[in-house]
PDB file of N, CA and C in Angstrom:
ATOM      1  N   UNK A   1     112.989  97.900 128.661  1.00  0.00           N
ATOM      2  CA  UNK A   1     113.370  97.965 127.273  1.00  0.00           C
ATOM      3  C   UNK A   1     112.161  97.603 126.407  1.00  0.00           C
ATOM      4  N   UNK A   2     111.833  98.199 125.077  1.00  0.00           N
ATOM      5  CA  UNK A   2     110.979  98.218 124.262  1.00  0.00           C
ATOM      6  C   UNK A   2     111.103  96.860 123.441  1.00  0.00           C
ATOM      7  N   UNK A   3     109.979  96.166 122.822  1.00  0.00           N
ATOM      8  CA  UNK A   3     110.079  94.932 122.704  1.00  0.00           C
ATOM      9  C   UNK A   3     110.766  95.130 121.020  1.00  0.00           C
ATOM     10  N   UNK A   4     111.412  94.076 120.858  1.00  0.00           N
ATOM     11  CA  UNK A   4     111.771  94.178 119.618  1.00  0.00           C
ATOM     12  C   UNK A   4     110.547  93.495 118.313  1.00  0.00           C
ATOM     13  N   UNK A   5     110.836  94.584 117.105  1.00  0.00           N
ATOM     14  CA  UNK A   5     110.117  94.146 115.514  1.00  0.00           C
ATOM     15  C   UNK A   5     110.642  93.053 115.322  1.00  0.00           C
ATOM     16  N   UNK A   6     109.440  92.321 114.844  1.00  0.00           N
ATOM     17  CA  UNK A   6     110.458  90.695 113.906  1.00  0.00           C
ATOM     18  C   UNK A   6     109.785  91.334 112.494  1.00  0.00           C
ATOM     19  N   UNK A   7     110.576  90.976 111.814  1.00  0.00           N
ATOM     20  CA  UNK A   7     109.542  90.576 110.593  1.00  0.00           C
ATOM     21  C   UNK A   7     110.027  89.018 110.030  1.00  0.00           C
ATOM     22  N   UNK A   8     108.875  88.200 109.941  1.00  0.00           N
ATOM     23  CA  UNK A   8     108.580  87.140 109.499  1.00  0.00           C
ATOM     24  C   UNK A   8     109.499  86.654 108.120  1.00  0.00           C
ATOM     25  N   UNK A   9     110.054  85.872 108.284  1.00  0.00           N
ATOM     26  CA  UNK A   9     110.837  85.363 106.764  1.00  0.00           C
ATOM     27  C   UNK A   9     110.039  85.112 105.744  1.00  0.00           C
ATOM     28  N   UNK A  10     110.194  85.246 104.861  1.00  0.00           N
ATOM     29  CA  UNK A  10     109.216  85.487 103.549  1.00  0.00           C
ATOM     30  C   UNK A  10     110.038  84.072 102.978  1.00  0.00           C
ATOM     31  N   UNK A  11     109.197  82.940 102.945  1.00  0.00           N
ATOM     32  CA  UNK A  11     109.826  81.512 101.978  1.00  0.00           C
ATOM     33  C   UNK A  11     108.452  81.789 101.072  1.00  0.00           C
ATOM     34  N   UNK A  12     108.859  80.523  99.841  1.00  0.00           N
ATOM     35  CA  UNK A  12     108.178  80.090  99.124  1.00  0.00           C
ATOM     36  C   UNK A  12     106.770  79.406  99.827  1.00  0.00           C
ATOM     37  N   UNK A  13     106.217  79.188 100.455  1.00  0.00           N
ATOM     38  CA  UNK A  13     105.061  79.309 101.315  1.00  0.00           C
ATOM     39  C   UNK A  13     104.251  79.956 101.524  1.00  0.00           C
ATOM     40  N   UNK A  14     105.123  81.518 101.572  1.00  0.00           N
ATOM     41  CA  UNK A  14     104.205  82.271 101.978  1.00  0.00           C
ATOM     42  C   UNK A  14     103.075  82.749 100.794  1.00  0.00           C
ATOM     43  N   UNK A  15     103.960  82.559 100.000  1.00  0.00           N
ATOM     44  CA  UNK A  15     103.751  83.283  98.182  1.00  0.00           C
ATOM     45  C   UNK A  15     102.262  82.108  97.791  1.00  0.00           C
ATOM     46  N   UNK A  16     101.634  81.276  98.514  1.00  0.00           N
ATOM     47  CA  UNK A  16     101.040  80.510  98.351  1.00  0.00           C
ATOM     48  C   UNK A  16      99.005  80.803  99.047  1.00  0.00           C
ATOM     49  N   UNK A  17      98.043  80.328  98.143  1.00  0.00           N
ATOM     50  CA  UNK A  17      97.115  80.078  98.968  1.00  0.00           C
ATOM     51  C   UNK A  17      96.117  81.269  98.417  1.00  0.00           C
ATOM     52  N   UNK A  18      94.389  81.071  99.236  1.00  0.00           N
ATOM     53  CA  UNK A  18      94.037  82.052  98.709  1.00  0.00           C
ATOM     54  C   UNK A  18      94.275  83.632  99.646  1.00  0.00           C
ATOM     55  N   UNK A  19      95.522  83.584 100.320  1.00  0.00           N
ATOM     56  CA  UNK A  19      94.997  84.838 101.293  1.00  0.00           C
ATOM     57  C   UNK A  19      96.514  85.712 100.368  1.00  0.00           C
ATOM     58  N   UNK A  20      97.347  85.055  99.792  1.00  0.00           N
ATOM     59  CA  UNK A  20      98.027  85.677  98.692  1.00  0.00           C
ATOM     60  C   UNK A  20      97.311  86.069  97.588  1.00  0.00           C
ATOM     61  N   UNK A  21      96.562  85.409  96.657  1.00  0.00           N
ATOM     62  CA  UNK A  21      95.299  86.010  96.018  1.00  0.00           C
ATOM     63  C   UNK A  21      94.166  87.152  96.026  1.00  0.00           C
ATOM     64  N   UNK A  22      93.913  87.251  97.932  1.00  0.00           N
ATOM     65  CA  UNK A  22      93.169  88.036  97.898  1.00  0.00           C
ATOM     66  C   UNK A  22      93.995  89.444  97.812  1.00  0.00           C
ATOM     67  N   UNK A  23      94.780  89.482  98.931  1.00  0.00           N
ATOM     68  CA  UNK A  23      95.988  90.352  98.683  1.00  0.00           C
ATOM     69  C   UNK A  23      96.806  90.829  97.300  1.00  0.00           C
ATOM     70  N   UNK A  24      96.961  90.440  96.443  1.00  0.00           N
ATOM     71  CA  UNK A  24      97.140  90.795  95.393  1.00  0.00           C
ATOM     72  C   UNK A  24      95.847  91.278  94.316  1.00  0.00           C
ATOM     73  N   UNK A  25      94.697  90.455  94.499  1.00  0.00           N
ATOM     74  CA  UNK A  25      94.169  91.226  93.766  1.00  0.00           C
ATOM     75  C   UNK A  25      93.586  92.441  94.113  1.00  0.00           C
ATOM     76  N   UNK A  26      93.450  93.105  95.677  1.00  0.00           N
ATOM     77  CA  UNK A  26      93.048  94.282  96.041  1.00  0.00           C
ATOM     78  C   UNK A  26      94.286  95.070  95.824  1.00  0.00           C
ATOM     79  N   UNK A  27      95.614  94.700  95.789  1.00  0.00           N
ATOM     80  CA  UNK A  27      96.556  95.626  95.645  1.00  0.00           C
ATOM     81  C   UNK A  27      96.432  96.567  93.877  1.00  0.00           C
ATOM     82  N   UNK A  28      96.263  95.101  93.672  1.00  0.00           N
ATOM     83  CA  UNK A  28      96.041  95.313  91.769  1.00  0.00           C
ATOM     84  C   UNK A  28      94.986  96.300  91.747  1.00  0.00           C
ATOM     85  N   UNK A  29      94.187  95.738  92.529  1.00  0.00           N
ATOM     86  CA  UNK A  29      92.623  97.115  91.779  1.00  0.00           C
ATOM     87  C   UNK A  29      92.864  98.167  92.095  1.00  0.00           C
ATOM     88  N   UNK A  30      93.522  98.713  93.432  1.00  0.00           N
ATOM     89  CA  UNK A  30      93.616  99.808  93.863  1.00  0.00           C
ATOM     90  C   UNK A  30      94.885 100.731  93.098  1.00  0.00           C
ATOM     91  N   UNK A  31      95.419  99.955  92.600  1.00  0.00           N
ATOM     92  CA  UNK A  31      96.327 100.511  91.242  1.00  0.00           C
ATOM     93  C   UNK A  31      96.050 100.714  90.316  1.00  0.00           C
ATOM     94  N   UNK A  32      94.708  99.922  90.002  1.00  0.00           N
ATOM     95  CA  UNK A  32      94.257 100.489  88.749  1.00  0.00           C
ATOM     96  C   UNK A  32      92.955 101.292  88.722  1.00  0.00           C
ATOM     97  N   UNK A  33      92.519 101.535  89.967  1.00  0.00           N
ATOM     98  CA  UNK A  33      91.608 102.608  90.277  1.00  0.00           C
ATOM     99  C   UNK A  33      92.625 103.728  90.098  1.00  0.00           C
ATOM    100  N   UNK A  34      93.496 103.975  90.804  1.00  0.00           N
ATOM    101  CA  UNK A  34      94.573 104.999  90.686  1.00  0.00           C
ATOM    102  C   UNK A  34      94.878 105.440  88.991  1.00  0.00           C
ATOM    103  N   UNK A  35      95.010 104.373  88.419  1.00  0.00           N
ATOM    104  CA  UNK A  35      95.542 105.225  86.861  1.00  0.00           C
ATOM    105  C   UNK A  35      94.469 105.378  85.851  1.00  0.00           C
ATOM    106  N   UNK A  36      93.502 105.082  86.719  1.00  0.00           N
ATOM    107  CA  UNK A  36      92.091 105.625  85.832  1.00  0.00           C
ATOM    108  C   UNK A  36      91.617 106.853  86.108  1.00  0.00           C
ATOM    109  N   UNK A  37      92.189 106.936  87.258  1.00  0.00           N
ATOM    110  CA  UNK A  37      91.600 108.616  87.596  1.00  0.00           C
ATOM    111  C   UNK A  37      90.817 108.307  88.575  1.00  0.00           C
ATOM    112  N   UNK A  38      90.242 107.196  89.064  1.00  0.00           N
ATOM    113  CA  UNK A  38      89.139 107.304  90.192  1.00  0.00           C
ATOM    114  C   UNK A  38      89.408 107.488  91.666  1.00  0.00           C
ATOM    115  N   UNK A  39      90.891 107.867  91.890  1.00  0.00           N
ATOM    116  CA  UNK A  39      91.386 108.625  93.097  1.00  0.00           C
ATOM    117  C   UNK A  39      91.668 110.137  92.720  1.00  0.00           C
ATOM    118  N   UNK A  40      91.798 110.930  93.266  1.00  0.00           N
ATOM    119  CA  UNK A  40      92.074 112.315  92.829  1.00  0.00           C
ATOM    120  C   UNK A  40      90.899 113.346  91.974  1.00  0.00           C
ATOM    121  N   UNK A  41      90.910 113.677  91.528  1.00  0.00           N
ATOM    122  CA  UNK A  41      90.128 115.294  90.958  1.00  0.00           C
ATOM    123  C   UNK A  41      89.325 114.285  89.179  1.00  0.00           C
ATOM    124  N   UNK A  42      90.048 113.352  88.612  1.00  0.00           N
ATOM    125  CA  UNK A  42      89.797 112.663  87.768  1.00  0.00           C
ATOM    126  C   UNK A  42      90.835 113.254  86.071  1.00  0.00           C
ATOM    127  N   UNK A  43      91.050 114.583  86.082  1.00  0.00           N
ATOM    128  CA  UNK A  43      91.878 115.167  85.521  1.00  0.00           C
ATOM    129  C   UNK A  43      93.152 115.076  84.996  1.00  0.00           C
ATOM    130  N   UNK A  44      93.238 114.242  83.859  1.00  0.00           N
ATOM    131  CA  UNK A  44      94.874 113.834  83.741  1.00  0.00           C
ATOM    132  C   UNK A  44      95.620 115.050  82.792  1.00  0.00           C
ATOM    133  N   UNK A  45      95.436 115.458  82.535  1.00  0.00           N
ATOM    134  CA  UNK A  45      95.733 117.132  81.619  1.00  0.00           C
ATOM    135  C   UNK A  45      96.069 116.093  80.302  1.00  0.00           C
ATOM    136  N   UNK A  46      95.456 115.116  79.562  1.00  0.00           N
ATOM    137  CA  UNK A  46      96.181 114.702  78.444  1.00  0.00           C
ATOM    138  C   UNK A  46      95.810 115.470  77.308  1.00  0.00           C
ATOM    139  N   UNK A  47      94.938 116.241  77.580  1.00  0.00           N
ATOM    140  CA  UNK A  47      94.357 116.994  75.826  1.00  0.00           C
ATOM    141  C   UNK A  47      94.951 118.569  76.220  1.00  0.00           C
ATOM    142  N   UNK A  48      95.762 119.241  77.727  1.00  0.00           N
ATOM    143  CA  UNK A  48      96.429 120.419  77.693  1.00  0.00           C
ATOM    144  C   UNK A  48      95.058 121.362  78.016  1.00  0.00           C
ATOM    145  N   UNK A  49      93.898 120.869  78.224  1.00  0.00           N
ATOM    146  CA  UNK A  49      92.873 121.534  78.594  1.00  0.00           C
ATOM    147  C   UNK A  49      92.253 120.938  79.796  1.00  0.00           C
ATOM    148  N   UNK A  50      92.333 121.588  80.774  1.00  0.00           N
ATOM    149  CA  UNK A  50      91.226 121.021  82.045  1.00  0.00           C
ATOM    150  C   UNK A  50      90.602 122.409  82.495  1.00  0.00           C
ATOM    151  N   UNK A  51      89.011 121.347  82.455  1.00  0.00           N
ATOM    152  CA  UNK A  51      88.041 122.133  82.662  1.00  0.00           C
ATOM    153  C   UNK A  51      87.796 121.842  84.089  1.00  0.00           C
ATOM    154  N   UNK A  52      86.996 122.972  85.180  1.00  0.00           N
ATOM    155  CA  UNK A  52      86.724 122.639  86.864  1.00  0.00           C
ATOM    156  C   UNK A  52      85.455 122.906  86.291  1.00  0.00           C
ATOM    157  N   UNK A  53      84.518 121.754  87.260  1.00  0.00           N
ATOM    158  CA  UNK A  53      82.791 122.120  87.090  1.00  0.00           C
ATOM    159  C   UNK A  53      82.677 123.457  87.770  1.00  0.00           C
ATOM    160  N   UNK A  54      81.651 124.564  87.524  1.00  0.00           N
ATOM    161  CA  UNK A  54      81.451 125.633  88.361  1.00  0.00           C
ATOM    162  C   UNK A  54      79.894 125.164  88.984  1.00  0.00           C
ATOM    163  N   UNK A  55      78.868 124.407  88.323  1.00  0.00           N
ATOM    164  CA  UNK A  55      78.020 124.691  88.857  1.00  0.00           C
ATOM    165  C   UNK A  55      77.745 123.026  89.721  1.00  0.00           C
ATOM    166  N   UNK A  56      76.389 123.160  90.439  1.00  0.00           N
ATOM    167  CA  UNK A  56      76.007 121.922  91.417  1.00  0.00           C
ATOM    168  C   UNK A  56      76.205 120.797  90.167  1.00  0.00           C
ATOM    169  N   UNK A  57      75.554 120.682  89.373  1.00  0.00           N
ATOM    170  CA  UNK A  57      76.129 119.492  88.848  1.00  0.00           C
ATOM    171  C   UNK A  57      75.576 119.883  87.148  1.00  0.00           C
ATOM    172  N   UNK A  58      76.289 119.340  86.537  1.00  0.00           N
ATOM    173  CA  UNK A  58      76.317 119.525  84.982  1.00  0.00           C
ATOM    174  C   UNK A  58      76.142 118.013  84.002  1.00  0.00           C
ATOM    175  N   UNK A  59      75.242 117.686  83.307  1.00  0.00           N
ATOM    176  CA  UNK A  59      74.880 116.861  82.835  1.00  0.00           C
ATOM    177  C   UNK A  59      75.964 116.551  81.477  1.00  0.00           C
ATOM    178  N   UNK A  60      76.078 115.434  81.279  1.00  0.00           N
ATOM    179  CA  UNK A  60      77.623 115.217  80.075  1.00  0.00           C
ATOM    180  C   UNK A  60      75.983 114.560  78.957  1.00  0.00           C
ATOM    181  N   UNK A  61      76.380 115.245  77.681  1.00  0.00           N
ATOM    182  CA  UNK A  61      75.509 114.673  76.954  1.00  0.00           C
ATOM    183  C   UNK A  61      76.701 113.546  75.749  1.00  0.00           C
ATOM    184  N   UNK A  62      75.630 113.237  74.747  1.00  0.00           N
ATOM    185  CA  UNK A  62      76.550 112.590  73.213  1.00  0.00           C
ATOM    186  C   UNK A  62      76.516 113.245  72.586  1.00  0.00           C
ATOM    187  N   UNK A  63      75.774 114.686  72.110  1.00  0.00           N
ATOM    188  CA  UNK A  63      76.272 115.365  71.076  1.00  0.00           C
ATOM    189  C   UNK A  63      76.019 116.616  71.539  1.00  0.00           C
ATOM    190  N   UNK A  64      76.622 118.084  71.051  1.00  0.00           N
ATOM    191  CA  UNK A  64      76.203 119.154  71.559  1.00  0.00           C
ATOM    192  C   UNK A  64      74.759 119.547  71.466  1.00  0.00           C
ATOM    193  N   UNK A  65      73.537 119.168  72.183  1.00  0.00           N
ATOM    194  CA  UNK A  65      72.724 119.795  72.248  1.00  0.00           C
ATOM    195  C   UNK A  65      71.970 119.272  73.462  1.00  0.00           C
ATOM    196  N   UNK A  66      70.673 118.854  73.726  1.00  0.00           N
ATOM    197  CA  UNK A  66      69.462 118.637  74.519  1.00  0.00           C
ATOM    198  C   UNK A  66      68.617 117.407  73.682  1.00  0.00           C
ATOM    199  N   UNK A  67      68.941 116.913  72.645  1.00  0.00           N
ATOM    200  CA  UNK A  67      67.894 116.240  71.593  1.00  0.00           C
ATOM    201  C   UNK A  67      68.414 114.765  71.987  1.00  0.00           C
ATOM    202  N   UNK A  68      69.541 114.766  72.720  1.00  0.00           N
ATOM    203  CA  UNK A  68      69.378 113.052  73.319  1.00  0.00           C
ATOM    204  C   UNK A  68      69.590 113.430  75.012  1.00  0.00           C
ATOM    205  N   UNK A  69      69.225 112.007  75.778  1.00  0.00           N
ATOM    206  CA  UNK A  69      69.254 111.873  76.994  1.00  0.00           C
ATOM    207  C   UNK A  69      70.689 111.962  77.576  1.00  0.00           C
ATOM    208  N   UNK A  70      71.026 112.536  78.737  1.00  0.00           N
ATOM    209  CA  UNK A  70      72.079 112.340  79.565  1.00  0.00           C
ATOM    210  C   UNK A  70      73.326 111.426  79.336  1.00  0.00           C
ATOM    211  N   UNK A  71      74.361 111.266  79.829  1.00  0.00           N
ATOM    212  CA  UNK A  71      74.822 109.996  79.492  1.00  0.00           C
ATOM    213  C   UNK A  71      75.870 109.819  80.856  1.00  0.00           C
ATOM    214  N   UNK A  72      75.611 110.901  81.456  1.00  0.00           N
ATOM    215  CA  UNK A  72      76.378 111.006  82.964  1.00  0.00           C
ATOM    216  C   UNK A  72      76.542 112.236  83.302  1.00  0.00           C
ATOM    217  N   UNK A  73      77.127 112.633  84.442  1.00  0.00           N
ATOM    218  CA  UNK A  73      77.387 113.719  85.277  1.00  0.00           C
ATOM    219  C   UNK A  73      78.255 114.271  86.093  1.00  0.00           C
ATOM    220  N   UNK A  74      78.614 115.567  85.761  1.00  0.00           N
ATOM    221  CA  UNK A  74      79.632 116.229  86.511  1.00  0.00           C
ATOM    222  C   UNK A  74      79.384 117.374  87.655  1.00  0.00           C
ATOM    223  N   UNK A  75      80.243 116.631  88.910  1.00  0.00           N
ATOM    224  CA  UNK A  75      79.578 117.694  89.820  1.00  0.00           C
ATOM    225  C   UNK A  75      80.475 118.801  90.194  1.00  0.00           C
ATOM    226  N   UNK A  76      80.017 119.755  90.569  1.00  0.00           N
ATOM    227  CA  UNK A  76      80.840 120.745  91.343  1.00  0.00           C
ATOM    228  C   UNK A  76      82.231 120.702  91.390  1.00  0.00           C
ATOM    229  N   UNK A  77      82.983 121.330  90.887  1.00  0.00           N
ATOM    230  CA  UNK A  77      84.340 121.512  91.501  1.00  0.00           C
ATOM    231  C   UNK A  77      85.513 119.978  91.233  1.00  0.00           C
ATOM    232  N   UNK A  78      84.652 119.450  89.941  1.00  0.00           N
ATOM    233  CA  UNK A  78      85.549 118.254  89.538  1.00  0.00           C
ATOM    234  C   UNK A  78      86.199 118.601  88.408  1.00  0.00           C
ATOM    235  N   UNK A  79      87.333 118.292  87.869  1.00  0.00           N
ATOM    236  CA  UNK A  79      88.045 118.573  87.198  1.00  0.00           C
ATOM    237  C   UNK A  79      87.941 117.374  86.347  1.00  0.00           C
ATOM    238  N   UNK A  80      87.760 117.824  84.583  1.00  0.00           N
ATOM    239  CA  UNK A  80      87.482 116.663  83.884  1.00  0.00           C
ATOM    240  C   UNK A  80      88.719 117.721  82.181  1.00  0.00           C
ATOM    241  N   UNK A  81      88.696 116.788  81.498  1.00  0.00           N
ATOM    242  CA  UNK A  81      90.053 116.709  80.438  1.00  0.00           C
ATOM    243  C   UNK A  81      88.496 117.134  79.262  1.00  0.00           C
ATOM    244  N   UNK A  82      89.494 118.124  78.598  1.00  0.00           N
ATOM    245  CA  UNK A  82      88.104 118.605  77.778  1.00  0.00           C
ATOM    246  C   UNK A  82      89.054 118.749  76.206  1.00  0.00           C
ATOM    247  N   UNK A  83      88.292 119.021  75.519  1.00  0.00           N
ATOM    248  CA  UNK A  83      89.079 119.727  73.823  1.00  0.00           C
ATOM    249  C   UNK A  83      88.751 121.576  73.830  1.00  0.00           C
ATOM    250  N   UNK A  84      89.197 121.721  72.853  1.00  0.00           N
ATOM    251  CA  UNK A  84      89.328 123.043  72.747  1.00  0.00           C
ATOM    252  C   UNK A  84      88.128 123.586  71.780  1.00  0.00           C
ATOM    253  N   UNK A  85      86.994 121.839  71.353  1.00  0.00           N
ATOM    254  CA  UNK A  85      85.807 122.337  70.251  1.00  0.00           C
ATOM    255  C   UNK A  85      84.739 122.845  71.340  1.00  0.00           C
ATOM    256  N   UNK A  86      83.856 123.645  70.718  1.00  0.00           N
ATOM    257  CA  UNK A  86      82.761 124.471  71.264  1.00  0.00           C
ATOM    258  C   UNK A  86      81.922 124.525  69.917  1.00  0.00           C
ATOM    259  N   UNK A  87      80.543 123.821  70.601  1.00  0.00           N
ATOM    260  CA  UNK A  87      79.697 124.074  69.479  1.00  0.00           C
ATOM    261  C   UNK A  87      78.090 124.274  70.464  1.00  0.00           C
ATOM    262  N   UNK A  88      77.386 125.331  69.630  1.00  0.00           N
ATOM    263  CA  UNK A  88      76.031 125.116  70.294  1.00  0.00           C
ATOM    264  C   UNK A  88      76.247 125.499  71.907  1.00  0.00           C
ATOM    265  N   UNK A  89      77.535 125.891  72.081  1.00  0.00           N
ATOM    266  CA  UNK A  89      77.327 126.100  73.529  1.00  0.00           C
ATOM    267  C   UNK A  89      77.790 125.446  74.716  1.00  0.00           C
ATOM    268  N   UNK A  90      77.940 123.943  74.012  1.00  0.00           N
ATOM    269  CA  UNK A  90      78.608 122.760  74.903  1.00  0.00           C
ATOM    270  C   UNK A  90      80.281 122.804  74.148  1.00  0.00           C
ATOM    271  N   UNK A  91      81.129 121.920  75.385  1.00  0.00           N
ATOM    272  CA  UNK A  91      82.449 122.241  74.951  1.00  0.00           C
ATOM    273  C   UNK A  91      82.557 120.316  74.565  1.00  0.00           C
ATOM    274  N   UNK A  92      83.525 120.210  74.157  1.00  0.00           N
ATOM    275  CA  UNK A  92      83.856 118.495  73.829  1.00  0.00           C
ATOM    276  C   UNK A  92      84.716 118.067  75.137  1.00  0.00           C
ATOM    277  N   UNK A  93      84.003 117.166  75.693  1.00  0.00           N
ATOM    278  CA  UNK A  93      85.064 116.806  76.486  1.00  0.00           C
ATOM    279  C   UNK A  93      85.960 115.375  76.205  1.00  0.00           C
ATOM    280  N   UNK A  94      86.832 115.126  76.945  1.00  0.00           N
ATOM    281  CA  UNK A  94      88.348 114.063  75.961  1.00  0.00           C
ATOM    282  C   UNK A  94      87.628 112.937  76.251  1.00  0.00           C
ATOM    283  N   UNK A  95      87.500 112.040  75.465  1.00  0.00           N
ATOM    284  CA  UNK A  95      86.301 110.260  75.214  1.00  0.00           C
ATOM    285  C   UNK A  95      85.851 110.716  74.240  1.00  0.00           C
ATOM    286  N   UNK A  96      85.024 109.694  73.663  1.00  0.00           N
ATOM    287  CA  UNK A  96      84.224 109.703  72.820  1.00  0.00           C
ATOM    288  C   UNK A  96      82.755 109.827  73.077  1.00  0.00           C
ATOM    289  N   UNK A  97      82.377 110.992  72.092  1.00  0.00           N
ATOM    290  CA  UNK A  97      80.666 111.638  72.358  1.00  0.00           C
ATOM    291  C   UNK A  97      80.445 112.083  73.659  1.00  0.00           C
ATOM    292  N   UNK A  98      81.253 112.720  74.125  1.00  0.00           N
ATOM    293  CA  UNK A  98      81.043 113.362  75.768  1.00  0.00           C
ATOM    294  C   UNK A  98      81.193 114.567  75.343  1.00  0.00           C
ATOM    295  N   UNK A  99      80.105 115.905  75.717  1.00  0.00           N
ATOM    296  CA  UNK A  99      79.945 117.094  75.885  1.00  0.00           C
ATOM    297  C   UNK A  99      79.506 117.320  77.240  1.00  0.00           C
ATOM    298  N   UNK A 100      79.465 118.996  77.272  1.00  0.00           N
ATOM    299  CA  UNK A 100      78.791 119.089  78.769  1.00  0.00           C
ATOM    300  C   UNK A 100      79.083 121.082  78.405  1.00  0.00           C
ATOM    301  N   UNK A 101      77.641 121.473  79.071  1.00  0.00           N
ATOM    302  CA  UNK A 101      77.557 123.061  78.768  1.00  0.00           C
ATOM    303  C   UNK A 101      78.908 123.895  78.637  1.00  0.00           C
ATOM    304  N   UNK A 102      79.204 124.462  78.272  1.00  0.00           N
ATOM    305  CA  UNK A 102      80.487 125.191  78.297  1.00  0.00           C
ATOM    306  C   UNK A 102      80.255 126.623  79.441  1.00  0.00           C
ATOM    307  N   UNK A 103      79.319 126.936  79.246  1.00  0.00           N
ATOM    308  CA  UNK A 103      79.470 128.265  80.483  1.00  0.00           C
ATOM    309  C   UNK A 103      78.730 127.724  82.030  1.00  0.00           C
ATOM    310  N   UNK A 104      79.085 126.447  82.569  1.00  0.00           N
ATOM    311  CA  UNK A 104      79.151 125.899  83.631  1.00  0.00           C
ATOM    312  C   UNK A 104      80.801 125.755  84.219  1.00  0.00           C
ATOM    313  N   UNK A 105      81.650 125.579  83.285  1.00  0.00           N
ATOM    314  CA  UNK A 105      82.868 124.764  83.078  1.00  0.00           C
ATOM    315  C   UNK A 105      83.947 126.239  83.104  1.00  0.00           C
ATOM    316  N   UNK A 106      84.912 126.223  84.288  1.00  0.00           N
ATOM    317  CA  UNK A 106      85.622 127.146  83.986  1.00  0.00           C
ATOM    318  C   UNK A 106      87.116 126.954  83.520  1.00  0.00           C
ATOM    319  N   UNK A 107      88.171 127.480  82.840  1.00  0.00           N
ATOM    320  CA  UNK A 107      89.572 126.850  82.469  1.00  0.00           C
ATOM    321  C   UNK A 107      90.213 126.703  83.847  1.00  0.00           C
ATOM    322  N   UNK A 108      91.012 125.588  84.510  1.00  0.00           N
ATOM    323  CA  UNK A 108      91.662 125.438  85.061  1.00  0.00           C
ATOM    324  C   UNK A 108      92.866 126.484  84.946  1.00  0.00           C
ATOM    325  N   UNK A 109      93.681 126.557  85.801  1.00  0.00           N
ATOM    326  CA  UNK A 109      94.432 127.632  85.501  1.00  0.00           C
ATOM    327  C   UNK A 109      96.342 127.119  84.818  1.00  0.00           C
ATOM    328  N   UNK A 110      96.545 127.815  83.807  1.00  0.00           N
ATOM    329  CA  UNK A 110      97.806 126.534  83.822  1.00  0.00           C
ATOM    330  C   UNK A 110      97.445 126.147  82.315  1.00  0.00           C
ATOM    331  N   UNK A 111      95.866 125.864  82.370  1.00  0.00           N
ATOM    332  CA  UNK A 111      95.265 125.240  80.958  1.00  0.00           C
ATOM    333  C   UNK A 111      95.236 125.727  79.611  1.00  0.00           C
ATOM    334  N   UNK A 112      95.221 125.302  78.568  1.00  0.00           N
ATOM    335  CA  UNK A 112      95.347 126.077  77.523  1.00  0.00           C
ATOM    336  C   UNK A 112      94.005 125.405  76.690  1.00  0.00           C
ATOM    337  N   UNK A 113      92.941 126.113  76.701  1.00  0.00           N
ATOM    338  CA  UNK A 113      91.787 125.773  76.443  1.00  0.00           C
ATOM    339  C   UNK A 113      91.202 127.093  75.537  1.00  0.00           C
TER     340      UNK A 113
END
């Protein structure tokens, strides 16, 4: 016969100490990695527009052009929450002062961009 599962009684004890601490706070982060987007494609559709990167990687600037430096990067085949403005060529993507080329970036499908 196969041995039998216990599971351990859960008292006020257990709820105690730092190995309850550590345990909770990795549960916590990994929940809130989750509703930030840093599991999955990153894409929450909140602006009704998602853009997929098309090319190796696409540089996110602060304003539509080349006249300031970088400010991060999108690679290949990631899906990022964009607006529907286009200026100069770059599209707006959803944050504040984030652009990134527009004919790198293709409409997700579904999207209304």
């Amino acid at each position: 016969m196969a041995g039998k599962i216990t599971v351990p009684k859960l008292d006020a004890s257990t709820f105690k100490g730092w190995a309850f601490v550590l345990v909770a706070g990795c549960v916590l982060t990994i929940l809130a990695l989750i509703d930030a987007g840093q599991f999955g494609k990153g894409a929450s559709g909140s602006t009704g527009c998602v853009m997929i990167v098309g090319s190796d990687t696409v540089n996110v600037r602060q304003n539509p052009g080349v006249e300031l430096a970088p400010v991060g990067e999108l690679t290949k085949g990631q899906e990022v929450d964009a607006q529907r403005n286009v200026v100069n060529g770059y599209r707006q993507l959803a944050g504040e002062n984030r652009w990134a080329l527009d004919s790198s970036l293709s409409t997700k499908a579904g999207s209304s961009c």
